[in-house]
PDB file of N, CA and C in Angstrom:
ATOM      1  N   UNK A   1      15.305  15.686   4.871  1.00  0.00           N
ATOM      2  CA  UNK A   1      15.473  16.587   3.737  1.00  0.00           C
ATOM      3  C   UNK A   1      14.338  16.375   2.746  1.00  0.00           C
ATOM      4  N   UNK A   2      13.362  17.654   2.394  1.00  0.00           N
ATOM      5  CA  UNK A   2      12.723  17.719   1.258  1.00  0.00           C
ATOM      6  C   UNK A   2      12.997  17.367   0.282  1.00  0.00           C
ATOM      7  N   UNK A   3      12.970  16.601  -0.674  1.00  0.00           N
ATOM      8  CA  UNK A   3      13.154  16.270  -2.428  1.00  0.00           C
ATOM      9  C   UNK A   3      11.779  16.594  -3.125  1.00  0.00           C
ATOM     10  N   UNK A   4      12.395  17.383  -3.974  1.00  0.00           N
ATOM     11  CA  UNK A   4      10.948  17.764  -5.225  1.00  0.00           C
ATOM     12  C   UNK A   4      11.865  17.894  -6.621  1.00  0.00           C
ATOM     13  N   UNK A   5      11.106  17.696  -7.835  1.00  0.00           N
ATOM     14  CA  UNK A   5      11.079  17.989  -9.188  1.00  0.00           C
ATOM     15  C   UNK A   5      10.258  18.705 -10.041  1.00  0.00           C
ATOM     16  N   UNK A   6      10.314  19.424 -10.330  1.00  0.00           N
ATOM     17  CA  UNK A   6       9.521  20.557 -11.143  1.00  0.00           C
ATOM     18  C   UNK A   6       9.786  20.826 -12.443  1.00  0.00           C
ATOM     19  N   UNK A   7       9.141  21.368 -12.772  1.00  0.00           N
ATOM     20  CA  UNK A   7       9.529  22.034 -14.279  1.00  0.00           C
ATOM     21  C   UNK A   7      10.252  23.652 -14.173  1.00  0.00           C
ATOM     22  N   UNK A   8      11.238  23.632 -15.205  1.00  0.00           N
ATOM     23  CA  UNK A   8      11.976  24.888 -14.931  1.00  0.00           C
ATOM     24  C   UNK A   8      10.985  26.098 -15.205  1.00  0.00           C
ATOM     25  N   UNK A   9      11.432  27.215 -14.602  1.00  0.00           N
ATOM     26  CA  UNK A   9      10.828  28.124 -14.979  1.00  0.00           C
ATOM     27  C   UNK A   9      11.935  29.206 -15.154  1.00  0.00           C
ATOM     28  N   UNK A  10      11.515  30.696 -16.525  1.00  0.00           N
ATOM     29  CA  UNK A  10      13.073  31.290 -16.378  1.00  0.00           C
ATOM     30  C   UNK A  10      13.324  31.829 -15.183  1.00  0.00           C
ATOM     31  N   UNK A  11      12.995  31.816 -14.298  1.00  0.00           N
ATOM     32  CA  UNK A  11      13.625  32.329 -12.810  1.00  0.00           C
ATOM     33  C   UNK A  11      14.807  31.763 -12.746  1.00  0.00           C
ATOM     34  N   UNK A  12      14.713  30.261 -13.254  1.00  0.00           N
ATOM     35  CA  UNK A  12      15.687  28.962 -12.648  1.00  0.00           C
ATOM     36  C   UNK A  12      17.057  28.891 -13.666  1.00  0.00           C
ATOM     37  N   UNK A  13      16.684  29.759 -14.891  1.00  0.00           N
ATOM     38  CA  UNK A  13      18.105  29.819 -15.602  1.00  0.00           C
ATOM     39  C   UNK A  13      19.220  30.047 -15.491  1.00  0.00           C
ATOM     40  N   UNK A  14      19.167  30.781 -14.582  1.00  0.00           N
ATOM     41  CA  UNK A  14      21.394  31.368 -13.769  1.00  0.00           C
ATOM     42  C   UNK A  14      21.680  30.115 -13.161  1.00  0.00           C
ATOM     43  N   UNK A  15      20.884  29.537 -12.409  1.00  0.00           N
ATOM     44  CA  UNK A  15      21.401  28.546 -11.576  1.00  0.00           C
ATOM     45  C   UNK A  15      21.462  27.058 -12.512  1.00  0.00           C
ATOM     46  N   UNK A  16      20.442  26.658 -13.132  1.00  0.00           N
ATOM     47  CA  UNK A  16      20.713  25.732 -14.537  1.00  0.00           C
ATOM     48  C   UNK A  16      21.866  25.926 -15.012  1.00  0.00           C
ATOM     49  N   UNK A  17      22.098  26.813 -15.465  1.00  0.00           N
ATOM     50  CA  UNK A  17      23.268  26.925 -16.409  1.00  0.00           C
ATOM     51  C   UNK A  17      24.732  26.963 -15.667  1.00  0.00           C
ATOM     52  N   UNK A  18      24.771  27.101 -14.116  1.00  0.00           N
ATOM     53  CA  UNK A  18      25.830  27.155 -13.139  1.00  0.00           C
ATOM     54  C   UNK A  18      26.168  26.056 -13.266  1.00  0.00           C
ATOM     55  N   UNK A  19      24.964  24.994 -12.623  1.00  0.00           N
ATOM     56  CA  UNK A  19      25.074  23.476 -12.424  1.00  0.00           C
ATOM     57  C   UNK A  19      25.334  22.697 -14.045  1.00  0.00           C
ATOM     58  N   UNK A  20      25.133  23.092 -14.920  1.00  0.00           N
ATOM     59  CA  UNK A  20      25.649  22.736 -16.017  1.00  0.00           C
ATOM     60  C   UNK A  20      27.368  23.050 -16.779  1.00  0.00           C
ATOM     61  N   UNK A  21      27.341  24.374 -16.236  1.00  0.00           N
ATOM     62  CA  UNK A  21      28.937  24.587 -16.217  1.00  0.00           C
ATOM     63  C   UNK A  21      29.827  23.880 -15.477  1.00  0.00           C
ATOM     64  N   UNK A  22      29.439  23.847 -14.298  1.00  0.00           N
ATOM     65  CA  UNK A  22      30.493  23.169 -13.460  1.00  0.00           C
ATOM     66  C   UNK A  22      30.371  21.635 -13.960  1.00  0.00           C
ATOM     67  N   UNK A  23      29.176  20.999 -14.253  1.00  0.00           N
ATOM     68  CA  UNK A  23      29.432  19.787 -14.715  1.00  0.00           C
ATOM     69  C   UNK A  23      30.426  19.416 -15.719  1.00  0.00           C
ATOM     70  N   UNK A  24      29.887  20.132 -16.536  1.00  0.00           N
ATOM     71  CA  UNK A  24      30.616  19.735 -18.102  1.00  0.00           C
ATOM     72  C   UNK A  24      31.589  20.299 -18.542  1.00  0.00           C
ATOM     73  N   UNK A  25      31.977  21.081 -17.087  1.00  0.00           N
ATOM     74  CA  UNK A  25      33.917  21.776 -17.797  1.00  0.00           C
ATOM     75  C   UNK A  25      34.871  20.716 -17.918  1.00  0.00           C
ATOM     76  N   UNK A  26      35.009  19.879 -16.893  1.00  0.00           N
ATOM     77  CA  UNK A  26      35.696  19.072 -17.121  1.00  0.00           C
ATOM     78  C   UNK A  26      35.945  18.024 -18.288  1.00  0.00           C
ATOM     79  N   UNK A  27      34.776  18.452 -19.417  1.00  0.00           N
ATOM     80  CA  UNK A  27      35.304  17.567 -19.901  1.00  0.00           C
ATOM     81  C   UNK A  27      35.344  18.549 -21.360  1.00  0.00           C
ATOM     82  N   UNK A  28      36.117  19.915 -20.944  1.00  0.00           N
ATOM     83  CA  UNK A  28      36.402  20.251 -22.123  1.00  0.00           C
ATOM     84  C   UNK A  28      37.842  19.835 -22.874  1.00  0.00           C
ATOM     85  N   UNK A  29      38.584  20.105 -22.017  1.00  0.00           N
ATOM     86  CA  UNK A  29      40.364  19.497 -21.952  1.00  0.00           C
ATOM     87  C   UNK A  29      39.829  17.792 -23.116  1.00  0.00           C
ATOM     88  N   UNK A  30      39.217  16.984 -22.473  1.00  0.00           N
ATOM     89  CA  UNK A  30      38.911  15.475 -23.682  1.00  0.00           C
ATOM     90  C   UNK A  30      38.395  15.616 -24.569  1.00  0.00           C
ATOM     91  N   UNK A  31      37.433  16.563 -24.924  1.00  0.00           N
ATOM     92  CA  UNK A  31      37.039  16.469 -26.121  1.00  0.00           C
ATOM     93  C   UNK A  31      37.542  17.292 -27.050  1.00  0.00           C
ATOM     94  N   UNK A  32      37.991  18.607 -26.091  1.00  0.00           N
ATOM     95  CA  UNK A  32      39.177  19.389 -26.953  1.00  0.00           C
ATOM     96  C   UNK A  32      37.571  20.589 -27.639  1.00  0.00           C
ATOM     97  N   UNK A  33      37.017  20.500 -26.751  1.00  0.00           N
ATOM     98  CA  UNK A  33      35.676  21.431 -27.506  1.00  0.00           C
ATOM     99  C   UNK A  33      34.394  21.819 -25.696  1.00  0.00           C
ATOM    100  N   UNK A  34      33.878  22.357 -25.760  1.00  0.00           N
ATOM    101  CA  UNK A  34      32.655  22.555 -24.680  1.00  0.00           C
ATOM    102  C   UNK A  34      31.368  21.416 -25.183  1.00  0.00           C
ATOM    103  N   UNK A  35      31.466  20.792 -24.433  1.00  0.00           N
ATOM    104  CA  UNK A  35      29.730  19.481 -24.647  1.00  0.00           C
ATOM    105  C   UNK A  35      28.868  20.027 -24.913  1.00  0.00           C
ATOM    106  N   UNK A  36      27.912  19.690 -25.583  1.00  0.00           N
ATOM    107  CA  UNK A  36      26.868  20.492 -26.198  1.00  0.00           C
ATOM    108  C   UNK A  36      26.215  20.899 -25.264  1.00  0.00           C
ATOM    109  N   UNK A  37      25.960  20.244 -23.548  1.00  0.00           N
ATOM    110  CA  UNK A  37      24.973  21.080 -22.743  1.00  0.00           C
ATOM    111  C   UNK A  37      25.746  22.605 -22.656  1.00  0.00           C
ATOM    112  N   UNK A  38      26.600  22.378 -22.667  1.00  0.00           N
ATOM    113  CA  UNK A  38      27.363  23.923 -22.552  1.00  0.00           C
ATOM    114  C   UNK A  38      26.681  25.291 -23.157  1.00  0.00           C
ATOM    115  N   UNK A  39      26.601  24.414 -24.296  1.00  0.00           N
ATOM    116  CA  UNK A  39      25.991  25.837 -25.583  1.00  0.00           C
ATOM    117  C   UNK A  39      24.594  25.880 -25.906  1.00  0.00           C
ATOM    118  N   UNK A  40      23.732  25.262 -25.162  1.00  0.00           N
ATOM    119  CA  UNK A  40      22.190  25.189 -25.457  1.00  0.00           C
ATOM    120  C   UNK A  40      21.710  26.206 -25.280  1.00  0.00           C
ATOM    121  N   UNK A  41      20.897  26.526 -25.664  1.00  0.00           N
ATOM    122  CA  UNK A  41      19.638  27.924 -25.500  1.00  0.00           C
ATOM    123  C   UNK A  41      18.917  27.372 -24.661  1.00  0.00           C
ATOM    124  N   UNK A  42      19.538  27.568 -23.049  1.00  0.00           N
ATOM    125  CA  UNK A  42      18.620  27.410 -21.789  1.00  0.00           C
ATOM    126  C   UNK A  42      17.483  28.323 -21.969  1.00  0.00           C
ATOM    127  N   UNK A  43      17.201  29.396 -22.621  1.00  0.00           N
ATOM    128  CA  UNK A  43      15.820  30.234 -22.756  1.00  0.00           C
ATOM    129  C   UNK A  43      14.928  29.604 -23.151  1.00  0.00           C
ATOM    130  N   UNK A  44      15.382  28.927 -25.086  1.00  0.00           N
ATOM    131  CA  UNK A  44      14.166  28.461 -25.394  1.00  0.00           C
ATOM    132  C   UNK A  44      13.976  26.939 -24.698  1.00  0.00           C
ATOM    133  N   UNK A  45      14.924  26.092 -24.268  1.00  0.00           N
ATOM    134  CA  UNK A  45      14.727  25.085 -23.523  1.00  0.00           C
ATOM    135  C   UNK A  45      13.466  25.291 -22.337  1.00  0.00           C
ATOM    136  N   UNK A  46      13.883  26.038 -22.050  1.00  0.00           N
ATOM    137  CA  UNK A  46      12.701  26.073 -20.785  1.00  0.00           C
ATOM    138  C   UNK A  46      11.501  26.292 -21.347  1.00  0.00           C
ATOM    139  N   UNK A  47      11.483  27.487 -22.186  1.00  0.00           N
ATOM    140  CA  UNK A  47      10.283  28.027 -23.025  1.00  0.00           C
ATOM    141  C   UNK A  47       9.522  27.061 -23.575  1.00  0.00           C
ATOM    142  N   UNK A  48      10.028  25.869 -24.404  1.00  0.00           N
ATOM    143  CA  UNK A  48       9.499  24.904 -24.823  1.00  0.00           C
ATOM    144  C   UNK A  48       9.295  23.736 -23.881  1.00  0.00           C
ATOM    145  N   UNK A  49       9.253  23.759 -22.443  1.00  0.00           N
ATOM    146  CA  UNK A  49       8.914  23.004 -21.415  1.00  0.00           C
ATOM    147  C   UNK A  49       9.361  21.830 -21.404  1.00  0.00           C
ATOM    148  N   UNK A  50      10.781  21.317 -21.684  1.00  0.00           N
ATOM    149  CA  UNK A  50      11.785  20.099 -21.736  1.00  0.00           C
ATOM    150  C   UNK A  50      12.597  20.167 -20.503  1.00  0.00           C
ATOM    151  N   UNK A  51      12.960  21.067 -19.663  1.00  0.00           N
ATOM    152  CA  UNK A  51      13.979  21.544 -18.766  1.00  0.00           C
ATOM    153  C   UNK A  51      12.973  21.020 -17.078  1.00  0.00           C
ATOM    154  N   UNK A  52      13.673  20.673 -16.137  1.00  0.00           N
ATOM    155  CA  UNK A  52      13.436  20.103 -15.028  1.00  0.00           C
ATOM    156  C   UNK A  52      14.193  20.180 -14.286  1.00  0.00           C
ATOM    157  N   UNK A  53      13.798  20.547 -12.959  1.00  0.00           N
ATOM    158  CA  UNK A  53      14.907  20.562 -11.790  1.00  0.00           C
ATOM    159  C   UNK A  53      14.511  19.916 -10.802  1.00  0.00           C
ATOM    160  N   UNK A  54      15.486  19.667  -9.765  1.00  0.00           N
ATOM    161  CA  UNK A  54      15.110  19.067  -8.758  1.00  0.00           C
ATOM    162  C   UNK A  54      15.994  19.853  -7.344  1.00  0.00           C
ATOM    163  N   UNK A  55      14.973  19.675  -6.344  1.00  0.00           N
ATOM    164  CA  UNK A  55      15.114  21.037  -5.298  1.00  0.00           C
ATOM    165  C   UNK A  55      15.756  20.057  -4.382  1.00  0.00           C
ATOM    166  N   UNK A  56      16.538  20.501  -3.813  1.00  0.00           N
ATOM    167  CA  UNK A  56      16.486  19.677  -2.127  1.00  0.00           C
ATOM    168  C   UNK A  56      16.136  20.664  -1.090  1.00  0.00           C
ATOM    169  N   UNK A  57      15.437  21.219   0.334  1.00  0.00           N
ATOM    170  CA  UNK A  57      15.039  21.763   0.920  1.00  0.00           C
ATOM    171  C   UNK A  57      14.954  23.048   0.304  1.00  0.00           C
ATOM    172  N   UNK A  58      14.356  23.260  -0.709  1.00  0.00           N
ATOM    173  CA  UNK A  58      14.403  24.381  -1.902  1.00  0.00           C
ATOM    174  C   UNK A  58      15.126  25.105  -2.467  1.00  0.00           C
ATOM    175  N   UNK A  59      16.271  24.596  -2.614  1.00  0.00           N
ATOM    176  CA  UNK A  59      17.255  24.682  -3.413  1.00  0.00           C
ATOM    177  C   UNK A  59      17.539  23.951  -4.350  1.00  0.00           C
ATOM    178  N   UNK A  60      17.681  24.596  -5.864  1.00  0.00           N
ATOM    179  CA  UNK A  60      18.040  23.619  -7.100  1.00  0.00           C
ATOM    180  C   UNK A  60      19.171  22.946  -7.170  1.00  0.00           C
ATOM    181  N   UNK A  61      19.367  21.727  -6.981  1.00  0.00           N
ATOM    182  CA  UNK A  61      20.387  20.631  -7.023  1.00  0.00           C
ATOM    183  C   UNK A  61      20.591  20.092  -8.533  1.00  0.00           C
ATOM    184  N   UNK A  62      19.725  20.261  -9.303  1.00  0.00           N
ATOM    185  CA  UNK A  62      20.619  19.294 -10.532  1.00  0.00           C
ATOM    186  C   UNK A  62      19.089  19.521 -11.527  1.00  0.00           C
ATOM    187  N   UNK A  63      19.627  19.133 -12.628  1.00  0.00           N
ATOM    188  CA  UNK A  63      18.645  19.451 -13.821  1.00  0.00           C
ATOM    189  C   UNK A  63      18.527  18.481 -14.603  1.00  0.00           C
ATOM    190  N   UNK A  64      17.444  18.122 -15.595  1.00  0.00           N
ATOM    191  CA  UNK A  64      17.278  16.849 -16.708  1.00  0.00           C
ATOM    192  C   UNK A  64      16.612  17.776 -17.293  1.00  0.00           C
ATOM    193  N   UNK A  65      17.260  17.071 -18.828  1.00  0.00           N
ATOM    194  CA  UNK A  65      15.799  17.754 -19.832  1.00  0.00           C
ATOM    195  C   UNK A  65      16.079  16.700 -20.861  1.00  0.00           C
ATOM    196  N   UNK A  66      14.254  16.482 -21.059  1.00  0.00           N
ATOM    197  CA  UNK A  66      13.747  15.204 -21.371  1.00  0.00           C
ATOM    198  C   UNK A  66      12.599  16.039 -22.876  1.00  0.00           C
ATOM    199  N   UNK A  67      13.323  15.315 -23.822  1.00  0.00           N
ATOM    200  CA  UNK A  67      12.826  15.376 -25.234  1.00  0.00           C
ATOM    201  C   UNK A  67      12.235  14.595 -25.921  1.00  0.00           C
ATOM    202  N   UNK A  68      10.890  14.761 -26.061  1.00  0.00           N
ATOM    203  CA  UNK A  68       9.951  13.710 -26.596  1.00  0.00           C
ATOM    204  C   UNK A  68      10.093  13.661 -28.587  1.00  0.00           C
ATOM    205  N   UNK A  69      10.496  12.047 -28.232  1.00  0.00           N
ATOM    206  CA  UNK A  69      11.254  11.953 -30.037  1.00  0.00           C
ATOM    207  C   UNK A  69      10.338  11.171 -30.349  1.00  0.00           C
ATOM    208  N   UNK A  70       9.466  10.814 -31.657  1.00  0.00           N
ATOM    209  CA  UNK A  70       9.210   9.731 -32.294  1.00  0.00           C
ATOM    210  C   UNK A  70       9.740   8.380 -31.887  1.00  0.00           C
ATOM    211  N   UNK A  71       8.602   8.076 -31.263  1.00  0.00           N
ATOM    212  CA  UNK A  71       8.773   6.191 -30.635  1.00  0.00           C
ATOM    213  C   UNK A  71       9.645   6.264 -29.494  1.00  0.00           C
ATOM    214  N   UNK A  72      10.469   7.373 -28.661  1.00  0.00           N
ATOM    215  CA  UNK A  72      11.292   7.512 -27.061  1.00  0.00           C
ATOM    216  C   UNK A  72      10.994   8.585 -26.777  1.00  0.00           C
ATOM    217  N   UNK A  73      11.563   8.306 -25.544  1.00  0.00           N
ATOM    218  CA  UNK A  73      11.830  10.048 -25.043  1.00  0.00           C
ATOM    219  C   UNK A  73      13.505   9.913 -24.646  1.00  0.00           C
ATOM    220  N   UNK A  74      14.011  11.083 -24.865  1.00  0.00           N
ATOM    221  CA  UNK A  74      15.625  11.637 -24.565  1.00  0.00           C
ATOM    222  C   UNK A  74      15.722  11.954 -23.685  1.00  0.00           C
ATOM    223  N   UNK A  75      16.616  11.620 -22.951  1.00  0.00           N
ATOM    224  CA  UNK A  75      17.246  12.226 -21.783  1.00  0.00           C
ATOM    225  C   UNK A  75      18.081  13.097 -22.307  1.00  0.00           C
ATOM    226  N   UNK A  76      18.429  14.262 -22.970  1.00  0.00           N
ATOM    227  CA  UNK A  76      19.007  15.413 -23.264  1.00  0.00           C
ATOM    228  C   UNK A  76      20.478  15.694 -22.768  1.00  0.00           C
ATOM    229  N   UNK A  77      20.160  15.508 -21.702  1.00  0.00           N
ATOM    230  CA  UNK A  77      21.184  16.226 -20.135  1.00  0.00           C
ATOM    231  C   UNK A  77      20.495  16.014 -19.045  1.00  0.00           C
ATOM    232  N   UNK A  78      21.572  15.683 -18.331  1.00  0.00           N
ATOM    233  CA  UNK A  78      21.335  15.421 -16.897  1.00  0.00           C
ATOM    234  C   UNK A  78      22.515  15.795 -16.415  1.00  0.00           C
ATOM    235  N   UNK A  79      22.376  16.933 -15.051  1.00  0.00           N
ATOM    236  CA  UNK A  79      23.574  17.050 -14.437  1.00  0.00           C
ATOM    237  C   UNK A  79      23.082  17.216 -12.762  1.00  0.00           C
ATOM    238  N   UNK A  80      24.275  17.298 -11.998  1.00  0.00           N
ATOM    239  CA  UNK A  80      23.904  17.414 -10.346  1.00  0.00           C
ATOM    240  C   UNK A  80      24.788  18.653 -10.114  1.00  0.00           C
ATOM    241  N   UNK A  81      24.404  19.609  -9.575  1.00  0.00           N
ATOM    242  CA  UNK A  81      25.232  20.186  -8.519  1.00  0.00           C
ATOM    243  C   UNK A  81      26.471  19.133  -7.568  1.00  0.00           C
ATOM    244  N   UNK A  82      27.545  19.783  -7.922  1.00  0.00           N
ATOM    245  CA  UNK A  82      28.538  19.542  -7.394  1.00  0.00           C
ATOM    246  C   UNK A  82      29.224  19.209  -5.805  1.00  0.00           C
ATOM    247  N   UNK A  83      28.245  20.058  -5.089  1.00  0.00           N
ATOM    248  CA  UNK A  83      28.057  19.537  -3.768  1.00  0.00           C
ATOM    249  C   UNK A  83      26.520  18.620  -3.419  1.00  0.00           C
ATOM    250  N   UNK A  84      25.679  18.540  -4.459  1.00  0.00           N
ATOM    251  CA  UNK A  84      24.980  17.086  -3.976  1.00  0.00           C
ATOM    252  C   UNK A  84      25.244  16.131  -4.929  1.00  0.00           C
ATOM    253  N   UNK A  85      26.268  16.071  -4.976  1.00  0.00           N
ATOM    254  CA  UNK A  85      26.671  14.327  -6.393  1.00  0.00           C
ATOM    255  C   UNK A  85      26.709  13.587  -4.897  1.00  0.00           C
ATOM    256  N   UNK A  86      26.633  12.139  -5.125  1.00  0.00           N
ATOM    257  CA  UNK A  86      26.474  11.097  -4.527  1.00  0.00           C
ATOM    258  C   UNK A  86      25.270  10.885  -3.582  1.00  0.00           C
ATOM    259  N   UNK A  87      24.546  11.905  -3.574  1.00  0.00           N
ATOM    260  CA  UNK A  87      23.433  11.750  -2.698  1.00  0.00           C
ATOM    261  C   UNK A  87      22.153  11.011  -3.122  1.00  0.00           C
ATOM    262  N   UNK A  88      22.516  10.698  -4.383  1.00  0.00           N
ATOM    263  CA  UNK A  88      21.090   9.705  -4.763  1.00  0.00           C
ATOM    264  C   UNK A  88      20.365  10.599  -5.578  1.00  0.00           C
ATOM    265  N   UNK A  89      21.014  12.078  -5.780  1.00  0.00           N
ATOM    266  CA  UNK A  89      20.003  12.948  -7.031  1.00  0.00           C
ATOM    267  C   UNK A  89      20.184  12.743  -8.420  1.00  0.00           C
ATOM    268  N   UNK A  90      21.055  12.296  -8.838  1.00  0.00           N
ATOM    269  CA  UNK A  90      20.992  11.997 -10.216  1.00  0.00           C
ATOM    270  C   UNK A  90      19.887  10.721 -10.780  1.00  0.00           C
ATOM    271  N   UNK A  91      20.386   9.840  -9.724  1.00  0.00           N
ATOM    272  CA  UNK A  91      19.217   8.684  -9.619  1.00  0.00           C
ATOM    273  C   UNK A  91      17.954   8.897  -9.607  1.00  0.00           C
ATOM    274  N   UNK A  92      17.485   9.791  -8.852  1.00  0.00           N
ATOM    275  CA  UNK A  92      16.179  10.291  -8.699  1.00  0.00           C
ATOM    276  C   UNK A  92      15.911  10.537 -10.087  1.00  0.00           C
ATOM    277  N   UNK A  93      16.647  11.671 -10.488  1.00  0.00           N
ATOM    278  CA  UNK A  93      16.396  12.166 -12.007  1.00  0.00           C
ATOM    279  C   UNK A  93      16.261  11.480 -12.627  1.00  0.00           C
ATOM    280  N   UNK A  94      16.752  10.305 -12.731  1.00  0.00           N
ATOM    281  CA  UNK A  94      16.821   9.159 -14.134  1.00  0.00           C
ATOM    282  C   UNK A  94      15.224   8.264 -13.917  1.00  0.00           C
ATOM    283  N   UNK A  95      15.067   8.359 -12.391  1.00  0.00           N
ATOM    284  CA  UNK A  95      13.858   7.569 -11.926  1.00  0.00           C
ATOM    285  C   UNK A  95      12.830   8.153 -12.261  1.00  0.00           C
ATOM    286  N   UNK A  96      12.492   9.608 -12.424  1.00  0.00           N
ATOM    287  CA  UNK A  96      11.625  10.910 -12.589  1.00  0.00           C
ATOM    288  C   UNK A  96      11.497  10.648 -14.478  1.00  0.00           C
ATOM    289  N   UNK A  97      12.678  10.654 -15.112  1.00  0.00           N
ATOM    290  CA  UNK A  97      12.564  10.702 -16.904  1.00  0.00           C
ATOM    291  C   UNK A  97      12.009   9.335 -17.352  1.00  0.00           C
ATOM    292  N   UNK A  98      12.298   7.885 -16.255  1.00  0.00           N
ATOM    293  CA  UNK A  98      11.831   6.884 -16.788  1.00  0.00           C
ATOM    294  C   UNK A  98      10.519   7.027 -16.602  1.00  0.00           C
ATOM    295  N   UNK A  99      10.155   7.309 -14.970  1.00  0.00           N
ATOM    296  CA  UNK A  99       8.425   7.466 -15.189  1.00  0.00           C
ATOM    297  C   UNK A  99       7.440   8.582 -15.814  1.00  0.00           C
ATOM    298  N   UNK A 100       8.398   9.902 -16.763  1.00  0.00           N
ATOM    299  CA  UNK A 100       7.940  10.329 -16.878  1.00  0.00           C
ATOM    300  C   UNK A 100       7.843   9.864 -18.786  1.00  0.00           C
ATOM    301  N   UNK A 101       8.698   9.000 -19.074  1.00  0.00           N
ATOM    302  CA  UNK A 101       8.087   8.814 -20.069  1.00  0.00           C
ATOM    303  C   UNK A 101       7.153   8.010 -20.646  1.00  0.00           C
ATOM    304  N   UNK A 102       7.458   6.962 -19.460  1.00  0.00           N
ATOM    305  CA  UNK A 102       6.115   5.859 -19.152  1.00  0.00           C
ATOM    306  C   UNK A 102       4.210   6.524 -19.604  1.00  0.00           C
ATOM    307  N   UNK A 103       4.121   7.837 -18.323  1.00  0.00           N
ATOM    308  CA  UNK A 103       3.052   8.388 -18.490  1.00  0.00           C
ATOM    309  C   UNK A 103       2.770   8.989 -19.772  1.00  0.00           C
ATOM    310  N   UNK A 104       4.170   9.498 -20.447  1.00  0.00           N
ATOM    311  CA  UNK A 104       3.350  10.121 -21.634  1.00  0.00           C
ATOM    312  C   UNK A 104       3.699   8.778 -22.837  1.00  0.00           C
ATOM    313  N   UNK A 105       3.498   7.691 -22.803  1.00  0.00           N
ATOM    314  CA  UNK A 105       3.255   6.279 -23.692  1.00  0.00           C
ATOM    315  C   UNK A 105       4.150   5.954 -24.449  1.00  0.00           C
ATOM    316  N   UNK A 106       5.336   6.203 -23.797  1.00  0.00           N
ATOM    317  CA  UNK A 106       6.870   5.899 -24.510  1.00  0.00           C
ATOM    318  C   UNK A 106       7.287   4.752 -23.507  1.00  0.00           C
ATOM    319  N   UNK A 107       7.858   3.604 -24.412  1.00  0.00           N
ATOM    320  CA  UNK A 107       8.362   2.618 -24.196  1.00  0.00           C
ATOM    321  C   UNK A 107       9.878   2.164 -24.153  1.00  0.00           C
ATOM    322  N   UNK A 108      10.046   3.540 -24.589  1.00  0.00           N
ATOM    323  CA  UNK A 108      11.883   3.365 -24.475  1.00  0.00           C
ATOM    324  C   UNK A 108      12.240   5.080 -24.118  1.00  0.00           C
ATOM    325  N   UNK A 109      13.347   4.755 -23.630  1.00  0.00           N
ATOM    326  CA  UNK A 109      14.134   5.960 -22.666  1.00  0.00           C
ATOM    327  C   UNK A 109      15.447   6.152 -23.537  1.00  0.00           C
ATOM    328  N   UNK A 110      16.320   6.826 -24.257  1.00  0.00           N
ATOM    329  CA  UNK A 110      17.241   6.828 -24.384  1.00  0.00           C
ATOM    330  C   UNK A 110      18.405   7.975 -23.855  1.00  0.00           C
ATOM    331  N   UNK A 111      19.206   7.495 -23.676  1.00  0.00           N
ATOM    332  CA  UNK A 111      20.548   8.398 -23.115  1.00  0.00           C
ATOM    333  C   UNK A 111      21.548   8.306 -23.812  1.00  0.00           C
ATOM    334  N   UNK A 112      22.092   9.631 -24.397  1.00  0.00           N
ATOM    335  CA  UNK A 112      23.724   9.364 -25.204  1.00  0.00           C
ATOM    336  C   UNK A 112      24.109  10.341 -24.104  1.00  0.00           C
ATOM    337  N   UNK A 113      25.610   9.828 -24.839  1.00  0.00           N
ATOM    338  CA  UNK A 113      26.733  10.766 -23.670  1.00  0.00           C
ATOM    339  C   UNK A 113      27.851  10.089 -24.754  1.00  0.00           C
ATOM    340  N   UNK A 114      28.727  10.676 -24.684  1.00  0.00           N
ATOM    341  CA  UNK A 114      29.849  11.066 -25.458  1.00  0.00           C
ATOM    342  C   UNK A 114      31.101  10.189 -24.840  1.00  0.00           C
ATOM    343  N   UNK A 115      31.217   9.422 -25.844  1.00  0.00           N
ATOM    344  CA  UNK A 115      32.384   8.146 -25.638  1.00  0.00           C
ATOM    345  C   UNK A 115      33.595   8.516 -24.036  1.00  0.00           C
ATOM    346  N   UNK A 116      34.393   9.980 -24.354  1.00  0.00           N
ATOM    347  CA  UNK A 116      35.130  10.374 -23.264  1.00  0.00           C
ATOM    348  C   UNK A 116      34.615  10.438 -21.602  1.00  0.00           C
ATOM    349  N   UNK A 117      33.389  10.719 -21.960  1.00  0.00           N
ATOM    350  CA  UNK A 117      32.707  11.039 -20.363  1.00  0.00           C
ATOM    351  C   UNK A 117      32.451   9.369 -19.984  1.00  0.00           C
ATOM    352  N   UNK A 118      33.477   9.016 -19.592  1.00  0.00           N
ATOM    353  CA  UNK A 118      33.342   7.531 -18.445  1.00  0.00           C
ATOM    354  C   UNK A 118      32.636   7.364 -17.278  1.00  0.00           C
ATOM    355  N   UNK A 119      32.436   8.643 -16.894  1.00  0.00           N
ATOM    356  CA  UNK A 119      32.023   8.543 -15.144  1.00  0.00           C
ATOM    357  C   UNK A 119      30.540   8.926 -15.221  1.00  0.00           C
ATOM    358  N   UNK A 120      30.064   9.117 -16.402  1.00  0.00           N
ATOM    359  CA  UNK A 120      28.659   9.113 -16.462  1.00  0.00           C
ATOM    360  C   UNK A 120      28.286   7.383 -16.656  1.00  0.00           C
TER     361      UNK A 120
END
């Protein structure tokens, strides 16, 4: 199986925002609200070149978007398609945001996620 990571382009927005729905419904019932990836402006996200996907035999499997902050970079969101969770793509992703913040001269990586979401 092919693995690649790219940068989104708006072609890739219906399917971003699929793999982001299905992620983060579940945890509307706990927080009693939709997670903020829910409600983002996937347009200007992409537009402003933060948004990333990753293909498996060219198909989009899962997304990161990585925000360059004063002194880190953010991991934003990260989600997988629902039929490739456990395959080692989320990992990839996290492996892809650490070295990608390495190259652009950030020394720290940070990730929030929201006290309820355990299984992240």
């Amino acid at each position: 199986m092919s693995t690649s990571i790219r940068q989104a382009t708006p072609d890739d927005q219906t399917i971003i925002e699929a793999i982001i729905q299905e992620a983060f419904s579940i945890y509307i019932a706990r927080m009693g609200r939709k997670p903020q990836p829910m409600l983002d402006d996937y347009t200007a996200l992409i537009k402003d070149g933060v948004v990333y996907v990753i293909e498996r035999d060219g198909e989009i499997k899962g997304t990161v978007m990585l925000v360059p902050q004063e002194g880190s970079m953010i991991v934003d969101n990260l989600a997988v398609a629902e039929s490739a969770r456990g395959t080692g793509l989320g990992r990839r992703l996290l492996e892809f945001a650490d070295e990608s913040a390495r190259l652009a001269g950030y020394h720290t990586l940070q990730l929030h996620t929201n006290e309820t979401m355990v299984e992240i």
